[in-house]
PDB file of N, CA and C in Angstrom:
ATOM      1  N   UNK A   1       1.024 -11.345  11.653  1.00  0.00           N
ATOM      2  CA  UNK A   1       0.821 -10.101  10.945  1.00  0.00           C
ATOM      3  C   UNK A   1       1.906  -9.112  11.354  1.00  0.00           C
ATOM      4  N   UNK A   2       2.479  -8.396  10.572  1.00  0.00           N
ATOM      5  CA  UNK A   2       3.558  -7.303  10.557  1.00  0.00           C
ATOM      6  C   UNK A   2       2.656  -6.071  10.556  1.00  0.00           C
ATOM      7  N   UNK A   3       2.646  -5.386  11.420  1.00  0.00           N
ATOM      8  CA  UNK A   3       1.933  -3.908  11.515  1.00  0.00           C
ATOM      9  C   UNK A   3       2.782  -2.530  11.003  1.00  0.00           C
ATOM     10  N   UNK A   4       2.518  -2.282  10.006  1.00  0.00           N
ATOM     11  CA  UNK A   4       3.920  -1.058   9.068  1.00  0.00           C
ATOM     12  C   UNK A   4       3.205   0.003   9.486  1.00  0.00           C
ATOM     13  N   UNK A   5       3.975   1.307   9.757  1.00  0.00           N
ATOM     14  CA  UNK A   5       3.512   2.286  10.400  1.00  0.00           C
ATOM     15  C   UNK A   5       4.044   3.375   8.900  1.00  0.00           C
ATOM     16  N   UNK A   6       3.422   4.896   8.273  1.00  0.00           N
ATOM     17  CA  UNK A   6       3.444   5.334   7.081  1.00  0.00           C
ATOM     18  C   UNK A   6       4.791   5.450   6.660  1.00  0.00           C
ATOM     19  N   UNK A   7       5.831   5.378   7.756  1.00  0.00           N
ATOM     20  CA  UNK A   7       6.879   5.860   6.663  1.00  0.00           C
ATOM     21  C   UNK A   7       7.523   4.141   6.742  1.00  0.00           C
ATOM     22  N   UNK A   8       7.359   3.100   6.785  1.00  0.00           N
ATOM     23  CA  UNK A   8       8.053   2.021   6.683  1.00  0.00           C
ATOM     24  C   UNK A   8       6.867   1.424   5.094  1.00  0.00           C
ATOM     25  N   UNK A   9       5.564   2.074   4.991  1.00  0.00           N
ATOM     26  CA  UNK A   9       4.696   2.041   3.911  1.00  0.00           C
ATOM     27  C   UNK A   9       4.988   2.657   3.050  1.00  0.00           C
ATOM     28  N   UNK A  10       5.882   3.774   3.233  1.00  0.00           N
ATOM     29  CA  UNK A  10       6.597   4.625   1.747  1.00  0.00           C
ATOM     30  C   UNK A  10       7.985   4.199   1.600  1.00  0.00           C
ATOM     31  N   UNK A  11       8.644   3.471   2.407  1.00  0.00           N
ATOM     32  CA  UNK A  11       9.626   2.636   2.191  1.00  0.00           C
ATOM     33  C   UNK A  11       9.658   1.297   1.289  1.00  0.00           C
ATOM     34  N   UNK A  12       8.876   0.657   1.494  1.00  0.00           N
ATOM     35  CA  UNK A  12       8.509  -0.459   0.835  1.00  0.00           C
ATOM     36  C   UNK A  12       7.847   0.118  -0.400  1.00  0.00           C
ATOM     37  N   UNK A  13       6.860   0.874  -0.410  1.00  0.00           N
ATOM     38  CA  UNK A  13       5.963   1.167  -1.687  1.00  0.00           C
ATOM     39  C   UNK A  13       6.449   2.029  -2.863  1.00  0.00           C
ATOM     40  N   UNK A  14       7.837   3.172  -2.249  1.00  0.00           N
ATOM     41  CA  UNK A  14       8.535   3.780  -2.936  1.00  0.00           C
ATOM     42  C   UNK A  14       7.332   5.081  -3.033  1.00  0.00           C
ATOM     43  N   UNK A  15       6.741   5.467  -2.375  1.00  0.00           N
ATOM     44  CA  UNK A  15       5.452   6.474  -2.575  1.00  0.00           C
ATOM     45  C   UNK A  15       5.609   7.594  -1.620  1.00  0.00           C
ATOM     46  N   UNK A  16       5.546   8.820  -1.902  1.00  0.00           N
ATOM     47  CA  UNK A  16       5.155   9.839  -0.855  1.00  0.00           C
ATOM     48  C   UNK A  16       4.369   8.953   0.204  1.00  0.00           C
ATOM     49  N   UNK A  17       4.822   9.828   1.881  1.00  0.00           N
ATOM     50  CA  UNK A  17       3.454   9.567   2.652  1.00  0.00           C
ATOM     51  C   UNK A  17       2.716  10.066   1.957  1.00  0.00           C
ATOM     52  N   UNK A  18       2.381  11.470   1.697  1.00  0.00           N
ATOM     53  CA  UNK A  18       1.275  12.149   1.116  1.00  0.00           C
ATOM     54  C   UNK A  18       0.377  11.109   0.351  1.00  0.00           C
ATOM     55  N   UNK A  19       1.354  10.823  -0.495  1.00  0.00           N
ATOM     56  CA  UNK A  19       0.513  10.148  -1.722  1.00  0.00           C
ATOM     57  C   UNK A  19      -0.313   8.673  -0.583  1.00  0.00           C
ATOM     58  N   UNK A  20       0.649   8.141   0.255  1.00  0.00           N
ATOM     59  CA  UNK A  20       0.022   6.891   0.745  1.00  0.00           C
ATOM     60  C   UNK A  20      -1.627   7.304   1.597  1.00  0.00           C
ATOM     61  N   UNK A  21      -1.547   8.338   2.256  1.00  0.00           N
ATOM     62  CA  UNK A  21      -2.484   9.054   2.769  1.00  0.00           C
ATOM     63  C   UNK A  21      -4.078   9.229   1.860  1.00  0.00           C
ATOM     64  N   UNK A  22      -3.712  10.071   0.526  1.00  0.00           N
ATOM     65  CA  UNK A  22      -4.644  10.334  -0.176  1.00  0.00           C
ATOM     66  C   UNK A  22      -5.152   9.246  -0.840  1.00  0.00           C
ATOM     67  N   UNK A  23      -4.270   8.400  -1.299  1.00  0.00           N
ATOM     68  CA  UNK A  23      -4.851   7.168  -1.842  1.00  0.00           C
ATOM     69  C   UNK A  23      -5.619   6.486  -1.177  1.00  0.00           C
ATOM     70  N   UNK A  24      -5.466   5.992   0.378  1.00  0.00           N
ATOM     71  CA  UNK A  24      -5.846   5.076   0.953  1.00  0.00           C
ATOM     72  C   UNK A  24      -7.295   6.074   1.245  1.00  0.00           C
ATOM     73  N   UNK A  25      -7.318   7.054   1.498  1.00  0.00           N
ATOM     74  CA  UNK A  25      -8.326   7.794   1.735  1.00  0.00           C
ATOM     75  C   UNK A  25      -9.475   8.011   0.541  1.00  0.00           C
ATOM     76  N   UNK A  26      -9.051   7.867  -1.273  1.00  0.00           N
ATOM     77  CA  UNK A  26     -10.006   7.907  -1.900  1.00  0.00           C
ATOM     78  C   UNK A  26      -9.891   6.002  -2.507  1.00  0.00           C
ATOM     79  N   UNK A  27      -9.606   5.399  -1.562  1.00  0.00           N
ATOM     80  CA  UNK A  27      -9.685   3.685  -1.665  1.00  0.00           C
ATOM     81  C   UNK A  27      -8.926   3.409  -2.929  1.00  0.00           C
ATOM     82  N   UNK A  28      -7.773   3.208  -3.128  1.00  0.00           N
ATOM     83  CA  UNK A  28      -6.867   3.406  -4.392  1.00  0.00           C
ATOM     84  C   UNK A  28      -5.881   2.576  -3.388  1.00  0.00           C
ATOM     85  N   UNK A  29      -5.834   2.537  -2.396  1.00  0.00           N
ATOM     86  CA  UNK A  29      -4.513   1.715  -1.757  1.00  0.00           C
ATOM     87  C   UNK A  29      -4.746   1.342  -0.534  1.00  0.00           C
ATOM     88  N   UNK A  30      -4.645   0.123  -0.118  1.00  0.00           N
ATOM     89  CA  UNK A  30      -4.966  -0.147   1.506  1.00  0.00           C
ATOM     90  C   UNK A  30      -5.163   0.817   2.748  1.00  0.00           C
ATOM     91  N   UNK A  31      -6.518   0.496   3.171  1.00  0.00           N
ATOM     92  CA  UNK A  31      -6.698   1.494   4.090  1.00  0.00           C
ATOM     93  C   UNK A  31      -5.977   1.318   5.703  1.00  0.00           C
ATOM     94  N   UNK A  32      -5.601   2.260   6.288  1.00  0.00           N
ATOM     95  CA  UNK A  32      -4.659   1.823   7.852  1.00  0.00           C
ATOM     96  C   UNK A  32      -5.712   1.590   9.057  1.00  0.00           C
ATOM     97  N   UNK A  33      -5.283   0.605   9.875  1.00  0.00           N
ATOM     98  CA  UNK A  33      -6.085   0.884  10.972  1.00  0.00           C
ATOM     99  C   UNK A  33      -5.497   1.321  12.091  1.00  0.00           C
ATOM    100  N   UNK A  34      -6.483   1.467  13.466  1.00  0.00           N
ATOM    101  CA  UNK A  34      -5.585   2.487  14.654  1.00  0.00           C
ATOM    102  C   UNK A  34      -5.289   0.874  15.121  1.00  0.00           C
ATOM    103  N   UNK A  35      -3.984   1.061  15.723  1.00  0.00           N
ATOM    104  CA  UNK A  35      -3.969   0.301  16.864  1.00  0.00           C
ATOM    105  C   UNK A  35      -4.038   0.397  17.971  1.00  0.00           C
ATOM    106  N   UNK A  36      -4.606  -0.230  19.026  1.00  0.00           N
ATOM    107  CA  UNK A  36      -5.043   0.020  19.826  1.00  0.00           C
ATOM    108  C   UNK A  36      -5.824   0.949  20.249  1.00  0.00           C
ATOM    109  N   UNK A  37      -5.915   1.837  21.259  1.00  0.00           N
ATOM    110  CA  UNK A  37      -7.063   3.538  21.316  1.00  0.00           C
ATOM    111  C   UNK A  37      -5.817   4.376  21.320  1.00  0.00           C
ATOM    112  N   UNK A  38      -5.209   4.161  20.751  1.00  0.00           N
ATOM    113  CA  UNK A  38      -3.571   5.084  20.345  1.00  0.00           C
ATOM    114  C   UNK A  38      -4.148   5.967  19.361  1.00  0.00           C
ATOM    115  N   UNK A  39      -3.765   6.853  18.473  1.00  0.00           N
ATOM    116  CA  UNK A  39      -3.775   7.696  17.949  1.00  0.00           C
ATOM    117  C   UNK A  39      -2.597   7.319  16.443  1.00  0.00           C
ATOM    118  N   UNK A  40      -2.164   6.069  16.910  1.00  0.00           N
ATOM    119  CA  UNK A  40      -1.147   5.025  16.128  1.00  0.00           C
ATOM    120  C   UNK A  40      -2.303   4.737  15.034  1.00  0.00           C
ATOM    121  N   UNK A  41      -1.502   4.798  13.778  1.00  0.00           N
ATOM    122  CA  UNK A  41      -2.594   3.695  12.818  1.00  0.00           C
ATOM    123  C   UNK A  41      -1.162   2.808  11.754  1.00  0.00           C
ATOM    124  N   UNK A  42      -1.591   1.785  11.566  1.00  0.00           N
ATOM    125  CA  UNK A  42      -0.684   0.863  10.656  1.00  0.00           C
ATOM    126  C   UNK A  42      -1.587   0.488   9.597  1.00  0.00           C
ATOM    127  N   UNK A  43      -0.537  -0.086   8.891  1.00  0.00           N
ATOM    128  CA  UNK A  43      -0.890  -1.071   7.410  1.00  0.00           C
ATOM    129  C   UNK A  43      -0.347  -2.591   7.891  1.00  0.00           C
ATOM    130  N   UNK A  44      -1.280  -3.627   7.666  1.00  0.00           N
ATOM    131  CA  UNK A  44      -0.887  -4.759   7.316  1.00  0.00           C
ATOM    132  C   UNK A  44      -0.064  -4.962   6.502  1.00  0.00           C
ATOM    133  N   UNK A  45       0.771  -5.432   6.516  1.00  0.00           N
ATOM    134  CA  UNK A  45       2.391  -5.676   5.702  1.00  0.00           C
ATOM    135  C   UNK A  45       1.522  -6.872   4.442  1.00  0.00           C
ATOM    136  N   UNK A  46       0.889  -7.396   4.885  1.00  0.00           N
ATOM    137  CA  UNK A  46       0.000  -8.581   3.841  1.00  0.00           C
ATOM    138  C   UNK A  46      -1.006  -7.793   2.918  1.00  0.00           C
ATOM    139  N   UNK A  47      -1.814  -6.872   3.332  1.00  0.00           N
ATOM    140  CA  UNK A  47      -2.459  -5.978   2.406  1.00  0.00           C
ATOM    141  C   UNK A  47      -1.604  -5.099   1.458  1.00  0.00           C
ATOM    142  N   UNK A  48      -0.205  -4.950   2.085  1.00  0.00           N
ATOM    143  CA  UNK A  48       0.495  -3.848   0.936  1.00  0.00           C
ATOM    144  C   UNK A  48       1.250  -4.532   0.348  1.00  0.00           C
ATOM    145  N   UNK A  49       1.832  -6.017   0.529  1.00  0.00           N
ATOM    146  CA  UNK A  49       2.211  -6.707  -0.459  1.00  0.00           C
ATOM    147  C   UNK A  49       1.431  -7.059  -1.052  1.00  0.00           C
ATOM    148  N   UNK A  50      -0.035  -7.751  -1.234  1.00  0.00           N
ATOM    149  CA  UNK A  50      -0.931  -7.685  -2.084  1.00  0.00           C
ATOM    150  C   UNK A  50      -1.107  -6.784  -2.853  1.00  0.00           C
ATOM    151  N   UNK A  51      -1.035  -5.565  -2.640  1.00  0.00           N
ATOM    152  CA  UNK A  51      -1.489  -4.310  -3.840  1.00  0.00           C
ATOM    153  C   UNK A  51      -0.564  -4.145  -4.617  1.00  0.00           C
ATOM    154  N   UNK A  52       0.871  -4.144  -3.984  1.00  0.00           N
ATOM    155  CA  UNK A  52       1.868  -4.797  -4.860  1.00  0.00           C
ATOM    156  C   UNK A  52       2.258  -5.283  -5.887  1.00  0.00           C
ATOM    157  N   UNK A  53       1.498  -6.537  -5.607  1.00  0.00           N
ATOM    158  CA  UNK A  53       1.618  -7.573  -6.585  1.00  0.00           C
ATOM    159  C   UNK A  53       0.276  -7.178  -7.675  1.00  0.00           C
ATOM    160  N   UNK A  54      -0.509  -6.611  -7.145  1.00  0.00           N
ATOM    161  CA  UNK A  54      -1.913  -6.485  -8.067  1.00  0.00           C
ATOM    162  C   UNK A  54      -1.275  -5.356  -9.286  1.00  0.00           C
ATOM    163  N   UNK A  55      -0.563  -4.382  -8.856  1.00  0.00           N
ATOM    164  CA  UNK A  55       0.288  -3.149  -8.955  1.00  0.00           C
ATOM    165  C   UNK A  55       1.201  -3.748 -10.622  1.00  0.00           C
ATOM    166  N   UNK A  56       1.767  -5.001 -10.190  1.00  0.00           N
ATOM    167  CA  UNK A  56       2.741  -5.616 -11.431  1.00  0.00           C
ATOM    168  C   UNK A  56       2.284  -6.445 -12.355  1.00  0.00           C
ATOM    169  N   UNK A  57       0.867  -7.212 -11.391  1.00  0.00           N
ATOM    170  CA  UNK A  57       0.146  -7.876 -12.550  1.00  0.00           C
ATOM    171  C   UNK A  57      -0.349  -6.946 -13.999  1.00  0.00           C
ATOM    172  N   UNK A  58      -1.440  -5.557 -12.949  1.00  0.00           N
ATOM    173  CA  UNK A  58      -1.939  -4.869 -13.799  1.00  0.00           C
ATOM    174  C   UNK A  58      -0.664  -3.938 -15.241  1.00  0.00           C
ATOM    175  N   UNK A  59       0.346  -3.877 -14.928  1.00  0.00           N
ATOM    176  CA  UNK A  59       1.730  -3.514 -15.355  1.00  0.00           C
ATOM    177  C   UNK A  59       1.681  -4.785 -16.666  1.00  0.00           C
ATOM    178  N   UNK A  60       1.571  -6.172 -16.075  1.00  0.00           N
ATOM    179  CA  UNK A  60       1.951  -7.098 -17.252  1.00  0.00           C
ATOM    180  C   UNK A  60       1.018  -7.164 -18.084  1.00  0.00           C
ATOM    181  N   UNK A  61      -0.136  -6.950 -17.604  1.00  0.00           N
ATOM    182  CA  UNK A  61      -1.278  -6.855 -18.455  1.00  0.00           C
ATOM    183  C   UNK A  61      -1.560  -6.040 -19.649  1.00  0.00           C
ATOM    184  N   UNK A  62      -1.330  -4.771 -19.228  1.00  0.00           N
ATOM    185  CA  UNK A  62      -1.245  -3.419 -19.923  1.00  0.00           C
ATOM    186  C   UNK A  62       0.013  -3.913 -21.438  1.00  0.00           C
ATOM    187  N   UNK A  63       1.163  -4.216 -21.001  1.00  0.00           N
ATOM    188  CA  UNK A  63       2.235  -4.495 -21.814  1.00  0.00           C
ATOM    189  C   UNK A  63       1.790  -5.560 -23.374  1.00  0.00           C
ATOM    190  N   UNK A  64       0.955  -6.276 -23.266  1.00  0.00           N
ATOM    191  CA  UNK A  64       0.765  -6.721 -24.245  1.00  0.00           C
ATOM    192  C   UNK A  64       1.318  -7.884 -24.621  1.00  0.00           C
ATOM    193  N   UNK A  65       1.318  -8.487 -25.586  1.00  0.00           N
ATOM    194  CA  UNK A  65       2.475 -10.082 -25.968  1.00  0.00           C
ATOM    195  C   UNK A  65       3.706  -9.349 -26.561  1.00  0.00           C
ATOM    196  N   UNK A  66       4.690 -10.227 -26.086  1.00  0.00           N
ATOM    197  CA  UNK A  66       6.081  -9.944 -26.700  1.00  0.00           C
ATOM    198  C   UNK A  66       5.515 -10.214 -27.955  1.00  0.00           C
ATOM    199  N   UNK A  67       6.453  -8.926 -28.697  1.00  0.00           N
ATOM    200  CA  UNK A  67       7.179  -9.785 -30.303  1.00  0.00           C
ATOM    201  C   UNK A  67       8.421 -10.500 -30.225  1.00  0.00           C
TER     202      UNK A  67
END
């Protein structure tokens, strides 16, 4: 497991922290956990490539059949 800390999560996701914050907070985007009794919290690098991909499916979906 790769542990991404918020700004390597708005790097990859192309998203405000802000935005990564509020989302994950009204469950719209992977939630972070603390590591350790740190005051540290990460994202699983496997949960945010998953949403990702859910992110482009829902994208192909929306689009419709080629003409």
């Amino acid at each position: 497991m790769q542990a991404l800390r918020v700004g390597a999560v708005a790097a990859k996701t192309s998203l405000a922290e802000s935005t990564i914050w509020a989302w994950s907070q009204a469950g719209w985007f992977p939630k972070p956990f603390p590591l350790g009794t740190s005051r540290v919290v990460v994202w699983d690098e496997a949960d945010i490539d998953e949403w990702l991909t859910q992110q482009k499916e829902k994208q192909h979906e929306s689009d419709g059949p080629s003409q």
